[in-house]
C-alpha atoms as a PDB file:
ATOM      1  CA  UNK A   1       0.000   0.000   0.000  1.00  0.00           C
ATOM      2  CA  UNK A   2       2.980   2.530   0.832  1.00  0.00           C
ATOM      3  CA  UNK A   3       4.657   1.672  -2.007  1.00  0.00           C
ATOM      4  CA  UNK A   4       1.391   2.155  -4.315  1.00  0.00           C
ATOM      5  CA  UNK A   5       1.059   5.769  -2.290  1.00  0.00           C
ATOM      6  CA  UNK A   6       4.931   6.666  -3.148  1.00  0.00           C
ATOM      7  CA  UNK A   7       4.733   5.817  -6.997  1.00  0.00           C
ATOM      8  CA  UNK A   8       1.012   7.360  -7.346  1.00  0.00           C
ATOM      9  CA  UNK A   9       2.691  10.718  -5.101  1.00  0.00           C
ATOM     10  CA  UNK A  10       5.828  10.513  -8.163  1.00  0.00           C
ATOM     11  CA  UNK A  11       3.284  10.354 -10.787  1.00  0.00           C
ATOM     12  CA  UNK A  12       1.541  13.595 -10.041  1.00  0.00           C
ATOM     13  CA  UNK A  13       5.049  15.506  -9.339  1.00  0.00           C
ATOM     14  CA  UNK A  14       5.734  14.137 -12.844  1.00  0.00           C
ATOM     15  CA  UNK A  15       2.522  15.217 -14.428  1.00  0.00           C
ATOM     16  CA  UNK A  16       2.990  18.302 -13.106  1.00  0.00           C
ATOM     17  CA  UNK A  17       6.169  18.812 -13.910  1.00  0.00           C
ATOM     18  CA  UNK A  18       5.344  18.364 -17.942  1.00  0.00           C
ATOM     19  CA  UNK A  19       2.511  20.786 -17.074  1.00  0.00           C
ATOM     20  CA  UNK A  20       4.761  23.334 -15.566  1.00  0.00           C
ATOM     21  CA  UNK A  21       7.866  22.889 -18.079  1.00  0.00           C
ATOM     22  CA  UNK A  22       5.590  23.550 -21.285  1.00  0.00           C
ATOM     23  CA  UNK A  23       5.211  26.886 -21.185  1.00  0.00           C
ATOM     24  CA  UNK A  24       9.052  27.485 -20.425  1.00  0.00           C
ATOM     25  CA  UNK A  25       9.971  25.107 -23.486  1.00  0.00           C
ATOM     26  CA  UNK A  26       7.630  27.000 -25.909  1.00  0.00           C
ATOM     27  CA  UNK A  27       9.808  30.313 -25.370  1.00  0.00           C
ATOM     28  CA  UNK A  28      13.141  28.756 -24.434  1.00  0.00           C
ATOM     29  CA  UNK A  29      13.184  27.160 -27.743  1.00  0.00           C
ATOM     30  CA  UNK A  30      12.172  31.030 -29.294  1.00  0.00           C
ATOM     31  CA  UNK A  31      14.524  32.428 -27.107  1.00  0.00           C
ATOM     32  CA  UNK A  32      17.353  29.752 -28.985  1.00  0.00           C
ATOM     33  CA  UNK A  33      15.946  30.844 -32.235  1.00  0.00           C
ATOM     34  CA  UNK A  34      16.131  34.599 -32.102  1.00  0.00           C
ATOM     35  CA  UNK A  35      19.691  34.276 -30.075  1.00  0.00           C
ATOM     36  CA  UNK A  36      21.531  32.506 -32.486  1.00  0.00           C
ATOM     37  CA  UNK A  37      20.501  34.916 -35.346  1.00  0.00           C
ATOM     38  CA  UNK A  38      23.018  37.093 -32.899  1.00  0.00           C
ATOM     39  CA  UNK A  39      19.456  38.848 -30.849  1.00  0.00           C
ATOM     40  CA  UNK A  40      19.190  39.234 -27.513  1.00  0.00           C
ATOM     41  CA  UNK A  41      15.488  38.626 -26.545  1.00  0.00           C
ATOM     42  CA  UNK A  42      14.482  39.408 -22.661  1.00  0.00           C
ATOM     43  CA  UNK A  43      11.477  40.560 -24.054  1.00  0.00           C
ATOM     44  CA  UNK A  44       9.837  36.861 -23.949  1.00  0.00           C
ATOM     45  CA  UNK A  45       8.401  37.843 -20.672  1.00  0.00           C
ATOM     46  CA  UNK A  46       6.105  40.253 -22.427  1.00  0.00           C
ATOM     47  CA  UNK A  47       5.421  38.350 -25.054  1.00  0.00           C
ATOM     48  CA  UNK A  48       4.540  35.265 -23.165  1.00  0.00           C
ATOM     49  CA  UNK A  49       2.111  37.885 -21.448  1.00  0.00           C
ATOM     50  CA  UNK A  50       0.224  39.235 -24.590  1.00  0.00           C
ATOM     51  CA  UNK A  51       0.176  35.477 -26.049  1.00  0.00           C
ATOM     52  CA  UNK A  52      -1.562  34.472 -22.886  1.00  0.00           C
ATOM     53  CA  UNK A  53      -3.764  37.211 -22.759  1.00  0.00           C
ATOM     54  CA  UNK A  54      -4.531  36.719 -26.990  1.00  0.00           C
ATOM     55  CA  UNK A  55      -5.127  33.258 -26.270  1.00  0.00           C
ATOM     56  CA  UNK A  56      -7.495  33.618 -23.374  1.00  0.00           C
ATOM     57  CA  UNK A  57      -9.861  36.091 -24.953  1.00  0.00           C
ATOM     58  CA  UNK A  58     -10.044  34.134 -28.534  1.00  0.00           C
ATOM     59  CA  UNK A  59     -10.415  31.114 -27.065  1.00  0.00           C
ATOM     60  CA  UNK A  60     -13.699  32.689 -24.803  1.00  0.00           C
ATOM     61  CA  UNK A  61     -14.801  34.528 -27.868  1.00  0.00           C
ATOM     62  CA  UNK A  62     -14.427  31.383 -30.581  1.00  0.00           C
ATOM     63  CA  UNK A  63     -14.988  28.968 -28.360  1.00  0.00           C
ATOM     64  CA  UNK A  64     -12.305  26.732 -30.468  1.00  0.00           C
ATOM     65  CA  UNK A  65      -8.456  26.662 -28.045  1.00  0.00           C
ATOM     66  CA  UNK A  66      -6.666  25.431 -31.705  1.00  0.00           C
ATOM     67  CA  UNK A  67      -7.695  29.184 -33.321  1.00  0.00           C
ATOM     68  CA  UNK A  68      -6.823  30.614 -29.988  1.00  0.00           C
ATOM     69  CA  UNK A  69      -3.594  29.027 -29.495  1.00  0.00           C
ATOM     70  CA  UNK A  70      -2.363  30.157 -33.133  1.00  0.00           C
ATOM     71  CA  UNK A  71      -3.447  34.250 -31.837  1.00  0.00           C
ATOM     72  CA  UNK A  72      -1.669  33.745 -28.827  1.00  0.00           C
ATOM     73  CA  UNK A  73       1.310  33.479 -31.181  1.00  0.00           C
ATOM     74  CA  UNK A  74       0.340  35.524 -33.605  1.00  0.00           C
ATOM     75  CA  UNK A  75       0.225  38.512 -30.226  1.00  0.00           C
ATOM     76  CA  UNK A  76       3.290  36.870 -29.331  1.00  0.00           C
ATOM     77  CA  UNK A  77       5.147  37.939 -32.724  1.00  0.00           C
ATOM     78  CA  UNK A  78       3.771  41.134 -33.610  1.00  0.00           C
ATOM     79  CA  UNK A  79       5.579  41.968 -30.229  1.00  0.00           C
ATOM     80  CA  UNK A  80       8.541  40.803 -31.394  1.00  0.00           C
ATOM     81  CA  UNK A  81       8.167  42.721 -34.496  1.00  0.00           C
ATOM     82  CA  UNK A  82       8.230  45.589 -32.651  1.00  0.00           C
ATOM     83  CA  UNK A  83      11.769  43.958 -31.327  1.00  0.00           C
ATOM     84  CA  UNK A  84      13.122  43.443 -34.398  1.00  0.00           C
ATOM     85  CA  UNK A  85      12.443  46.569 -36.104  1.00  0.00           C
ATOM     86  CA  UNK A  86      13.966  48.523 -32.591  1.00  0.00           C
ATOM     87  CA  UNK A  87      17.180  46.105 -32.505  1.00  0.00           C
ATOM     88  CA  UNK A  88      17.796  45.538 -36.507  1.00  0.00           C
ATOM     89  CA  UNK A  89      16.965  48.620 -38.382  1.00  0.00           C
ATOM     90  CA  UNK A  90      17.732  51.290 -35.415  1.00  0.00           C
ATOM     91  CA  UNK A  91      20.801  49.210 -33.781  1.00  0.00           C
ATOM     92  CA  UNK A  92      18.764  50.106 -30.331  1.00  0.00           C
ATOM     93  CA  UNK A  93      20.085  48.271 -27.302  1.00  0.00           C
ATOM     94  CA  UNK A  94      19.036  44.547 -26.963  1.00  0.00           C
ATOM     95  CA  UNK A  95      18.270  44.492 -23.563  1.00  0.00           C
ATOM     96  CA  UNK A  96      16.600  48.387 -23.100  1.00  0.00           C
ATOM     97  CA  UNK A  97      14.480  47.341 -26.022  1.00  0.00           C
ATOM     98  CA  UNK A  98      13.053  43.904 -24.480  1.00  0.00           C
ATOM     99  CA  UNK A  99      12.855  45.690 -21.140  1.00  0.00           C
ATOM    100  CA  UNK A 100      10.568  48.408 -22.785  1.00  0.00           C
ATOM    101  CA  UNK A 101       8.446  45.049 -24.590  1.00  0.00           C
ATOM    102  CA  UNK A 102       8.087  43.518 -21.053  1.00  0.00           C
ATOM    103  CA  UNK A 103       6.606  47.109 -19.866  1.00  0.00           C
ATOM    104  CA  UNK A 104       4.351  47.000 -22.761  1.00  0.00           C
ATOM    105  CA  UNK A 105       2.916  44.231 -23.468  1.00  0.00           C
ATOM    106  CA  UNK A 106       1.316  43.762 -20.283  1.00  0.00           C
ATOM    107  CA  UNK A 107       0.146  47.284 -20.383  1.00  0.00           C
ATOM    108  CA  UNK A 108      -1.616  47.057 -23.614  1.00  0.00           C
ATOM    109  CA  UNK A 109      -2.947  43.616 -22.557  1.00  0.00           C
ATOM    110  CA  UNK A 110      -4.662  44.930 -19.270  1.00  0.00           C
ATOM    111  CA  UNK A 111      -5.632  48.131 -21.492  1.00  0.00           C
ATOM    112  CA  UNK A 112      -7.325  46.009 -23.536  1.00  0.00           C
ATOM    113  CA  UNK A 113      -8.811  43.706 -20.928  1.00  0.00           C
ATOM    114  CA  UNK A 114     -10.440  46.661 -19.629  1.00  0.00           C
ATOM    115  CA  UNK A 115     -11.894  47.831 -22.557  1.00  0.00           C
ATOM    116  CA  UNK A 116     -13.511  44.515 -23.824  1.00  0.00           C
ATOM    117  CA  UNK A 117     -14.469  43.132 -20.532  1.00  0.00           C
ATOM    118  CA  UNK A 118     -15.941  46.147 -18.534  1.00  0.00           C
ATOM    119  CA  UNK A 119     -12.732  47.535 -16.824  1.00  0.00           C
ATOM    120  CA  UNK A 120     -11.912  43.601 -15.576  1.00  0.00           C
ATOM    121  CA  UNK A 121      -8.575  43.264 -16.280  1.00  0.00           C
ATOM    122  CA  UNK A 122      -8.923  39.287 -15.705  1.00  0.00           C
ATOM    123  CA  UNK A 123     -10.970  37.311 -18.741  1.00  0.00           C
ATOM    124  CA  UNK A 124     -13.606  36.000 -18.444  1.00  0.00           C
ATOM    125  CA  UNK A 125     -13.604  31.868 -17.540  1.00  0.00           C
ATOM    126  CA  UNK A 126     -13.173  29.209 -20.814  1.00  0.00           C
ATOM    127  CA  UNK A 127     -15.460  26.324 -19.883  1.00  0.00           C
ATOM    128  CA  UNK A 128     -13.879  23.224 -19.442  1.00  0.00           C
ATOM    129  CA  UNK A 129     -14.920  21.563 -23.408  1.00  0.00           C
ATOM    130  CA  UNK A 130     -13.212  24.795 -24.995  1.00  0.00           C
ATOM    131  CA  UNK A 131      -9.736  24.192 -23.111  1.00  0.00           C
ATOM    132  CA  UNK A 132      -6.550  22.622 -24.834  1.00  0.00           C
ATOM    133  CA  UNK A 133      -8.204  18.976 -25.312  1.00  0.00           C
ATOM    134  CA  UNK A 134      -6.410  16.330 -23.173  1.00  0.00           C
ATOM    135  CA  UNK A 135      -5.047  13.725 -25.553  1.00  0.00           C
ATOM    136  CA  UNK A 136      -5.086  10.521 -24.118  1.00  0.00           C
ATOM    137  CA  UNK A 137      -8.160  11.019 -21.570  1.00  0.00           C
ATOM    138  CA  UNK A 138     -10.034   7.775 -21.344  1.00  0.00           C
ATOM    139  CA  UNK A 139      -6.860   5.922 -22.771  1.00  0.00           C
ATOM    140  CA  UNK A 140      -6.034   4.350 -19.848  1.00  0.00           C
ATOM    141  CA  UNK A 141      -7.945   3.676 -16.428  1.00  0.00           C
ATOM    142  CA  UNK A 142      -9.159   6.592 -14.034  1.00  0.00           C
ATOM    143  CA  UNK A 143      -7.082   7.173 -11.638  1.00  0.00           C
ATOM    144  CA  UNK A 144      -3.649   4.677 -12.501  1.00  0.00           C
ATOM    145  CA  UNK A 145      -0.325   5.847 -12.396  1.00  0.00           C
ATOM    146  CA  UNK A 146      -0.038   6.194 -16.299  1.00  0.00           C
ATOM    147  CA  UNK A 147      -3.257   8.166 -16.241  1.00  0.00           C
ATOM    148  CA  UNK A 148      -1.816  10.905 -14.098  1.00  0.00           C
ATOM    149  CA  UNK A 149       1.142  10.743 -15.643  1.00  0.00           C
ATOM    150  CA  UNK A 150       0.118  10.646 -19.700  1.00  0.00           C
ATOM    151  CA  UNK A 151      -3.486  12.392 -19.214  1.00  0.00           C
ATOM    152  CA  UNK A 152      -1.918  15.643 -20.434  1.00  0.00           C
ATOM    153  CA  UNK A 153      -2.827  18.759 -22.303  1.00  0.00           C
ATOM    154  CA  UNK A 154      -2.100  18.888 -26.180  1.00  0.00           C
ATOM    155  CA  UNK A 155      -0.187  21.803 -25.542  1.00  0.00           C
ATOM    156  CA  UNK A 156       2.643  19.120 -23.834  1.00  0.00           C
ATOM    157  CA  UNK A 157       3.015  16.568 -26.330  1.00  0.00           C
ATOM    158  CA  UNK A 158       3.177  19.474 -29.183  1.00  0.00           C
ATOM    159  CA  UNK A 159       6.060  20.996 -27.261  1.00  0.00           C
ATOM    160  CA  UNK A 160       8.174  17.647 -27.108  1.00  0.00           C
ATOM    161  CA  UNK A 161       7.442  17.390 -30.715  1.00  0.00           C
ATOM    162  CA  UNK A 162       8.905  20.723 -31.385  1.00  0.00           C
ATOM    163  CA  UNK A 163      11.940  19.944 -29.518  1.00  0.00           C
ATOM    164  CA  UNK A 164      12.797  17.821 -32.006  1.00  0.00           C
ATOM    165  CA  UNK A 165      11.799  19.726 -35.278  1.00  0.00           C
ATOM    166  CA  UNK A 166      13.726  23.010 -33.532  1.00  0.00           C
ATOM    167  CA  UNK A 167      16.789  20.606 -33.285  1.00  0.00           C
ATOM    168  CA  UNK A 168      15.943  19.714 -37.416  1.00  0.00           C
ATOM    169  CA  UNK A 169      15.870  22.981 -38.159  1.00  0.00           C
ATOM    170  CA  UNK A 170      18.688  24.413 -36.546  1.00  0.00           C
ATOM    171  CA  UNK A 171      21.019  22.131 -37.520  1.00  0.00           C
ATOM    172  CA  UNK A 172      20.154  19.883 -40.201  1.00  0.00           C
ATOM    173  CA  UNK A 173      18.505  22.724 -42.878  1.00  0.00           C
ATOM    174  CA  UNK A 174      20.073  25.535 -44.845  1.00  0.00           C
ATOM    175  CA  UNK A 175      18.178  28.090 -42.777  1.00  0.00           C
ATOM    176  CA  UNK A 176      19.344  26.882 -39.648  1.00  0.00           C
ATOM    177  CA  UNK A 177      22.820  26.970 -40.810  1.00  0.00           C
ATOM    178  CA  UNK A 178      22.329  30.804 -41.653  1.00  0.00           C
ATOM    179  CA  UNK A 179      20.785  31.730 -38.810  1.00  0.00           C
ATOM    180  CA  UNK A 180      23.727  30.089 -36.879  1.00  0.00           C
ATOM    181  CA  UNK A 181      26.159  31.844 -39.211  1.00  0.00           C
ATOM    182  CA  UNK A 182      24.820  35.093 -38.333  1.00  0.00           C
ATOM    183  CA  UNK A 183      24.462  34.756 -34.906  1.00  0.00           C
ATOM    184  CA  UNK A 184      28.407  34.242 -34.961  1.00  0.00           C
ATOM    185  CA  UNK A 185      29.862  36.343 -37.666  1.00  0.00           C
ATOM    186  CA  UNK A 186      27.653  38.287 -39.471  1.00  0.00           C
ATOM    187  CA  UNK A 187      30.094  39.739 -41.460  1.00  0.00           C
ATOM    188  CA  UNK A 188      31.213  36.956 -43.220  1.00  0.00           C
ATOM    189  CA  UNK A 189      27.346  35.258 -43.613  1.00  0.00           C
ATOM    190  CA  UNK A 190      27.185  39.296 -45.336  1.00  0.00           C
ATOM    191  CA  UNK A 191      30.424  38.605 -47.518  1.00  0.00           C
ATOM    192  CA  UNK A 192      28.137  35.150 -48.899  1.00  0.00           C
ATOM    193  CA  UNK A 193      25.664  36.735 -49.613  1.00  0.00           C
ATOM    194  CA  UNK A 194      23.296  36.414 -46.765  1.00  0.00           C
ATOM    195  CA  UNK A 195      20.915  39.032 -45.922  1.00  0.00           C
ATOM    196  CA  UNK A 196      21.954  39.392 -42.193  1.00  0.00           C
ATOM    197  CA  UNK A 197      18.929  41.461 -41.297  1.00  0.00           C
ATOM    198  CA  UNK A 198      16.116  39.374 -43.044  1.00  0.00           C
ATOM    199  CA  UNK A 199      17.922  36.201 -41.190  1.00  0.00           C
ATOM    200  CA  UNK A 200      17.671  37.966 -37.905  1.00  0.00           C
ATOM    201  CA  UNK A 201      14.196  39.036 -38.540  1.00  0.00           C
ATOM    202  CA  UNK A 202      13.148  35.395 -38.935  1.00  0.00           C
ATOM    203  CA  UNK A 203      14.819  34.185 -35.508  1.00  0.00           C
ATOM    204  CA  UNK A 204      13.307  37.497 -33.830  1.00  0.00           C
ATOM    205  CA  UNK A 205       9.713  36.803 -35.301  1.00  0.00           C
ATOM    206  CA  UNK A 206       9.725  32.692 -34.739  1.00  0.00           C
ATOM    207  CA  UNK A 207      11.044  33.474 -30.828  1.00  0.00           C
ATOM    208  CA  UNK A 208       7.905  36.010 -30.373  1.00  0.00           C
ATOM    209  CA  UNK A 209       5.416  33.418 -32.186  1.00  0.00           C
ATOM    210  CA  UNK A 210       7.157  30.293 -29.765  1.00  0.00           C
ATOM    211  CA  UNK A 211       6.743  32.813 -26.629  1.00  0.00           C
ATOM    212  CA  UNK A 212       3.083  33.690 -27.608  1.00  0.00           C
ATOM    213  CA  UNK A 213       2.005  29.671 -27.558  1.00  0.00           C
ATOM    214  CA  UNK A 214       4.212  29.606 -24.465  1.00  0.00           C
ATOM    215  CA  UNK A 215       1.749  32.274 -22.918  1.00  0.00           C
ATOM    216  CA  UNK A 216      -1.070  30.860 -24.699  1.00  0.00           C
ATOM    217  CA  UNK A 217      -0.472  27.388 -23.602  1.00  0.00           C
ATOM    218  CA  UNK A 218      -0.990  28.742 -19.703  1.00  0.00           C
ATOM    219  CA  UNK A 219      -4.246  30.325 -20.398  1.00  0.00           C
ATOM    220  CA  UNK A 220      -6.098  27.651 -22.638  1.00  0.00           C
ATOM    221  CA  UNK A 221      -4.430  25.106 -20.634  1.00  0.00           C
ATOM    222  CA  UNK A 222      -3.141  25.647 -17.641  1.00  0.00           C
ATOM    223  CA  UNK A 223      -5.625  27.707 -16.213  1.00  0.00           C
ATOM    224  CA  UNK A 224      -8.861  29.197 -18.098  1.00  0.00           C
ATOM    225  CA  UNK A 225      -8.023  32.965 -18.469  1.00  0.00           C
ATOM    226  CA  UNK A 226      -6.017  35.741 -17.961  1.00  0.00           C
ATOM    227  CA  UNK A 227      -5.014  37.244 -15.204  1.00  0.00           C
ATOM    228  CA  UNK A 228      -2.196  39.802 -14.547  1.00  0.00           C
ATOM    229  CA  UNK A 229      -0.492  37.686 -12.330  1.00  0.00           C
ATOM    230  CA  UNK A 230      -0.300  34.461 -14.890  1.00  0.00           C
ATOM    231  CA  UNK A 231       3.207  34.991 -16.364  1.00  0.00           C
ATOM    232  CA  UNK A 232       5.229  35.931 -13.739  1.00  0.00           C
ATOM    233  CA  UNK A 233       8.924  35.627 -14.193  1.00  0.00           C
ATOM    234  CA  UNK A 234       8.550  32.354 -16.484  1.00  0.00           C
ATOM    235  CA  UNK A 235       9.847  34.641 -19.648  1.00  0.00           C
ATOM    236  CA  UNK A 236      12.929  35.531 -17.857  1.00  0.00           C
ATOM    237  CA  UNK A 237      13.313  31.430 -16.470  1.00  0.00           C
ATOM    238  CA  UNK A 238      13.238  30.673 -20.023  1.00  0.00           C
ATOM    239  CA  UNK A 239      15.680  32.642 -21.091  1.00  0.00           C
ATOM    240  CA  UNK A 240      18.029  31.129 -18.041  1.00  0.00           C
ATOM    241  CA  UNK A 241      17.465  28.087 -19.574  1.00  0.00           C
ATOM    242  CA  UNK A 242      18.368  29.036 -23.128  1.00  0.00           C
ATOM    243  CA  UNK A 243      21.682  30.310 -20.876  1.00  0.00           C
ATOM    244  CA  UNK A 244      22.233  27.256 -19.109  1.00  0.00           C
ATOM    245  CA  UNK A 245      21.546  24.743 -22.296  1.00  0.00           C
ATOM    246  CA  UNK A 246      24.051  26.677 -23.703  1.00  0.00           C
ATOM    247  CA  UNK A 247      21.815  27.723 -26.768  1.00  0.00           C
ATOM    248  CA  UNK A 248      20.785  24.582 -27.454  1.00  0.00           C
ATOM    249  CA  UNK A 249      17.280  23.413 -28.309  1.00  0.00           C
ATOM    250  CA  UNK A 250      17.521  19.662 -26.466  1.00  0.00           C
ATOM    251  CA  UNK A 251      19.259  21.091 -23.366  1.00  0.00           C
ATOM    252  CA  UNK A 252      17.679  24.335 -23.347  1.00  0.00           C
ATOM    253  CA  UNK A 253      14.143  21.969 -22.780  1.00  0.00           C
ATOM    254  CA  UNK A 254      16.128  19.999 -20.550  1.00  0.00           C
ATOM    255  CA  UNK A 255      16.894  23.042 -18.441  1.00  0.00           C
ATOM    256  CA  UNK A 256      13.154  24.088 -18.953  1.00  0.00           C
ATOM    257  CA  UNK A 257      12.099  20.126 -17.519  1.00  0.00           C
ATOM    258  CA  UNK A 258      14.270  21.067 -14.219  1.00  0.00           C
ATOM    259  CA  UNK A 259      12.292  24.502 -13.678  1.00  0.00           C
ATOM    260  CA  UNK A 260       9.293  22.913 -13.830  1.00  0.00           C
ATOM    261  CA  UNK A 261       9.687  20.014 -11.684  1.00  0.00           C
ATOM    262  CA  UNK A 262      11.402  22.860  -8.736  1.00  0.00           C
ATOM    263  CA  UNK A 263       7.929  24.463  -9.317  1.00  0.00           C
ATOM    264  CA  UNK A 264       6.303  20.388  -9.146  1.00  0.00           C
ATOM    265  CA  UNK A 265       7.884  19.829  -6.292  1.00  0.00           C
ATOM    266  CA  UNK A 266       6.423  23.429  -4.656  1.00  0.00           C
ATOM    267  CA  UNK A 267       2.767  22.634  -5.593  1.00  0.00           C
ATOM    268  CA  UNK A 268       3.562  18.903  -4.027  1.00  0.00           C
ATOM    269  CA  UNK A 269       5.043  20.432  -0.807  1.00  0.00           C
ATOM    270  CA  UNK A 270       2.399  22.879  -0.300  1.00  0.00           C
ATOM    271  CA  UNK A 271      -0.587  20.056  -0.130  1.00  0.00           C
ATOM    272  CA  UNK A 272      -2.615  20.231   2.641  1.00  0.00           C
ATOM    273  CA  UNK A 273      -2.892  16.400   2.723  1.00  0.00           C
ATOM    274  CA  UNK A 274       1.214  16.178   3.769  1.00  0.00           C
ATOM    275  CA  UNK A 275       1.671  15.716   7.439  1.00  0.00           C
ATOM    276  CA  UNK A 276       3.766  18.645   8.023  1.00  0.00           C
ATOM    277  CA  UNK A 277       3.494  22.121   6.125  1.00  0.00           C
ATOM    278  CA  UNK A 278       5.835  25.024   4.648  1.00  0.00           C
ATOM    279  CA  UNK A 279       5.596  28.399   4.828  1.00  0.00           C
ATOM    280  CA  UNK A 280       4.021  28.781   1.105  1.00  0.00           C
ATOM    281  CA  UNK A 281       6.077  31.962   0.586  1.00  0.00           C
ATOM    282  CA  UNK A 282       9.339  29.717   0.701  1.00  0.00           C
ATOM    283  CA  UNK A 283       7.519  27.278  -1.537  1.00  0.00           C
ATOM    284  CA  UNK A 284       6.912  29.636  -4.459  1.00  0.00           C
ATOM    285  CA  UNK A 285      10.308  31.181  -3.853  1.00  0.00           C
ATOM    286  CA  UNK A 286      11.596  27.319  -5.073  1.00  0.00           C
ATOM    287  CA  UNK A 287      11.779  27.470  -8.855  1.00  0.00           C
ATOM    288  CA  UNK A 288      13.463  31.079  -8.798  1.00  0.00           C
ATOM    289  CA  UNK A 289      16.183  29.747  -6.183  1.00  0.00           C
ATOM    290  CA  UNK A 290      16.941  26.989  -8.227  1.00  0.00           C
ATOM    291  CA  UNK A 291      17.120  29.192 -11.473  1.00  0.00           C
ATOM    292  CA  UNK A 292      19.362  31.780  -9.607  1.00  0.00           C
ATOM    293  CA  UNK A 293      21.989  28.485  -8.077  1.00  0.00           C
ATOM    294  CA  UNK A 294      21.524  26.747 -11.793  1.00  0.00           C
ATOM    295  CA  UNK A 295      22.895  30.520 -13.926  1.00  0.00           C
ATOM    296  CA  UNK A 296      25.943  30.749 -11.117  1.00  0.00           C
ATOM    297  CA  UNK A 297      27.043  27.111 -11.491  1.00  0.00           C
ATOM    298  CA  UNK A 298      26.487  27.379 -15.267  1.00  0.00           C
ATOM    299  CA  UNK A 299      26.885  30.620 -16.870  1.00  0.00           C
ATOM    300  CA  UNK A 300      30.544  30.772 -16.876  1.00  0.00           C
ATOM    301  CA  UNK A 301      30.445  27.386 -18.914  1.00  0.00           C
ATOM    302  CA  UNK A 302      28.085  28.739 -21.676  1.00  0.00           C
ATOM    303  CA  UNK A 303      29.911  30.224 -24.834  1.00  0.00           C
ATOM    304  CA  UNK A 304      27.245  32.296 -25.972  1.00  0.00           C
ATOM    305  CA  UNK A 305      27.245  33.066 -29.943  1.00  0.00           C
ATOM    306  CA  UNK A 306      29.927  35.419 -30.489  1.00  0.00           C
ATOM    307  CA  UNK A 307      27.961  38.226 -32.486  1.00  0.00           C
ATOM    308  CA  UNK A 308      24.654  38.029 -29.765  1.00  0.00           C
ATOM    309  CA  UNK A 309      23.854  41.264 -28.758  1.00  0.00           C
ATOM    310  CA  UNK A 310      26.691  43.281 -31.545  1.00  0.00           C
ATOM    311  CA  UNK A 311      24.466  45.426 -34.443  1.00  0.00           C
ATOM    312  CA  UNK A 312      25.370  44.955 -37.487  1.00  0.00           C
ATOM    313  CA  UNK A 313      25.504  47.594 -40.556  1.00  0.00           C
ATOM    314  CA  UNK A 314      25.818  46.448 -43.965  1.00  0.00           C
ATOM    315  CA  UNK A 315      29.109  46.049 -45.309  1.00  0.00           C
ATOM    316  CA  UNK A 316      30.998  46.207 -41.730  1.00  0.00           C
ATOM    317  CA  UNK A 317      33.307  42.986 -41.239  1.00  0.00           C
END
């Protein structure tokens, strides 16, 4: 019986660890997209925000989360747009620029809110059929361990699967290969002929449309709206996982899968049916401890791509 109670207890802290983790794999793997292309992208916190909030009211005014899930990173890129165009054509300051995104895209989503929704700046509730369908529900019996553990949202499996095609893409295709190139020498990607800044607009525009499903994915899945509090700090995890898996799409995940089963383990700590109980301030302090310990064990390991963060003019070598 104890041993049934141990393996059913690791089941849920695995389940909800996959929960957790898919939102931070959705914009670390942007985050390794627009980084390589030589970008520097802390503005996935506010894009993660706007997706959320994109996906949340389409979903409750459509009714259908597949239609809402593409808005949310739809929201998510024309953010990063506004990224792009700041960082590429006016050679404005990486960070100042995704600092001023992470100021305004929750501004202009509460804004918004308001308007639509009679000065509420939370949306209203999906019901429970127009949520991110759970793909193998009724697969296998109610209530066994592979039940808890497989019983998932779409919005998990899809972000495994784009693990992989990230991985493809950045390493196996011609594109890839550029956007690599530029992220370390620009100059000489220029010198072959590469347009440098339509290469960087692609990695800038896939990270905001990957950080808009990664916002998305909390409020059509996760929960069933948006509230001002949803994404908070998960942009700026993800990017210390893009940091710690050493811009890499399998480890960056990887990185992602550790945040999210520090924040597992806080939701499993803080049940009421444990016999003892923690203060659930130090609980939710957990995943941003562990992200804090992981960048000062890490960082000084990570070779970042030599031209991230550099502008680049035409012509310069």
């Amino acid at each position: 019986q104890r041993g049934e109670s141990i393996m059913q207890d690791l089941a849920i802290i695995i389940s909800t660890t996959l929960m957790y983790s898919t939102p931070l794999i959705y914009t670390a793997l942007g985050g390794v997209f627009s980084e390589n292309s030589g970008i520097v992208n802390i503005g996935l916190e506010g894009m993660m925000t706007v997706g959320a909030f994109a996906g949340a009211t389409a979903g409750y005014y459509t009714g259908n989360p597949w239609i809402a899930f593409l808005i949310g990173g739809l929201a998510g890129m024309l953010f990063a747009l506004i990224h792009a165009i700041a960082t590429i054509n006016f050679n404005a300051d990486h960070t100042i620029s995704g600092v001023a995104i992470n100021l305004l895209a929750p501004g202009m989503a509460l804004f918004i809110s308001k308007i639509l929704f009679d000065g509420a700046t939370t949306t209203p509730t999906i019901p429970m059929e127009n949520k991110m369908p759970r793909v193998f529900s009724n697969i296998f019996p109610s209530g066994s361990i592979f039940d808890t553990i497989f019983n998932n949202y779409a919005t998990v499996y899809i972000a495994f699967i784009l693990i992989a095609v990230v991985y493809y893409v950045l390493y196996k295709t011609k594109f890839g290969l550029r956007i690599r190139a530029v992220g370390e020498h620009p100059g000489a990607a220029d010198t072959l002929g590469i347009n440098v800044a339509r290469v960087r607009y692609s990695g800038v525009l896939i990270s905001g449309f990957l950080a808009g499903l990664g916002g998305a994915s909390m409020s059509l899945a996760l929960v069933s709206s948006f509230r001002p509090t949803l994404v908070s700090g998960q942009g700026y995890i993800a990017m210390a996982a893009v940091i710690f898996g050493k811009w890499r799409p399998q480890w960056a995940a990887l990185a992602c899968l550790l945040f999210g089963f520090s924040t597992a383990l806080s939701v499993y700590f803080g049940s009421p049916t444990l016999p003892f109980t923690i203060n659930e301030n130090l609980l939710s302090m957990i995943p941003y401890i562990v992200t804090l310990i992981v960048l000062v064990l890490f960082v000084k390991s990570s070779k970042a791509p030599s031209a991230l963060g550099n502008p680049y003019k035409k012509g310069e070598r």
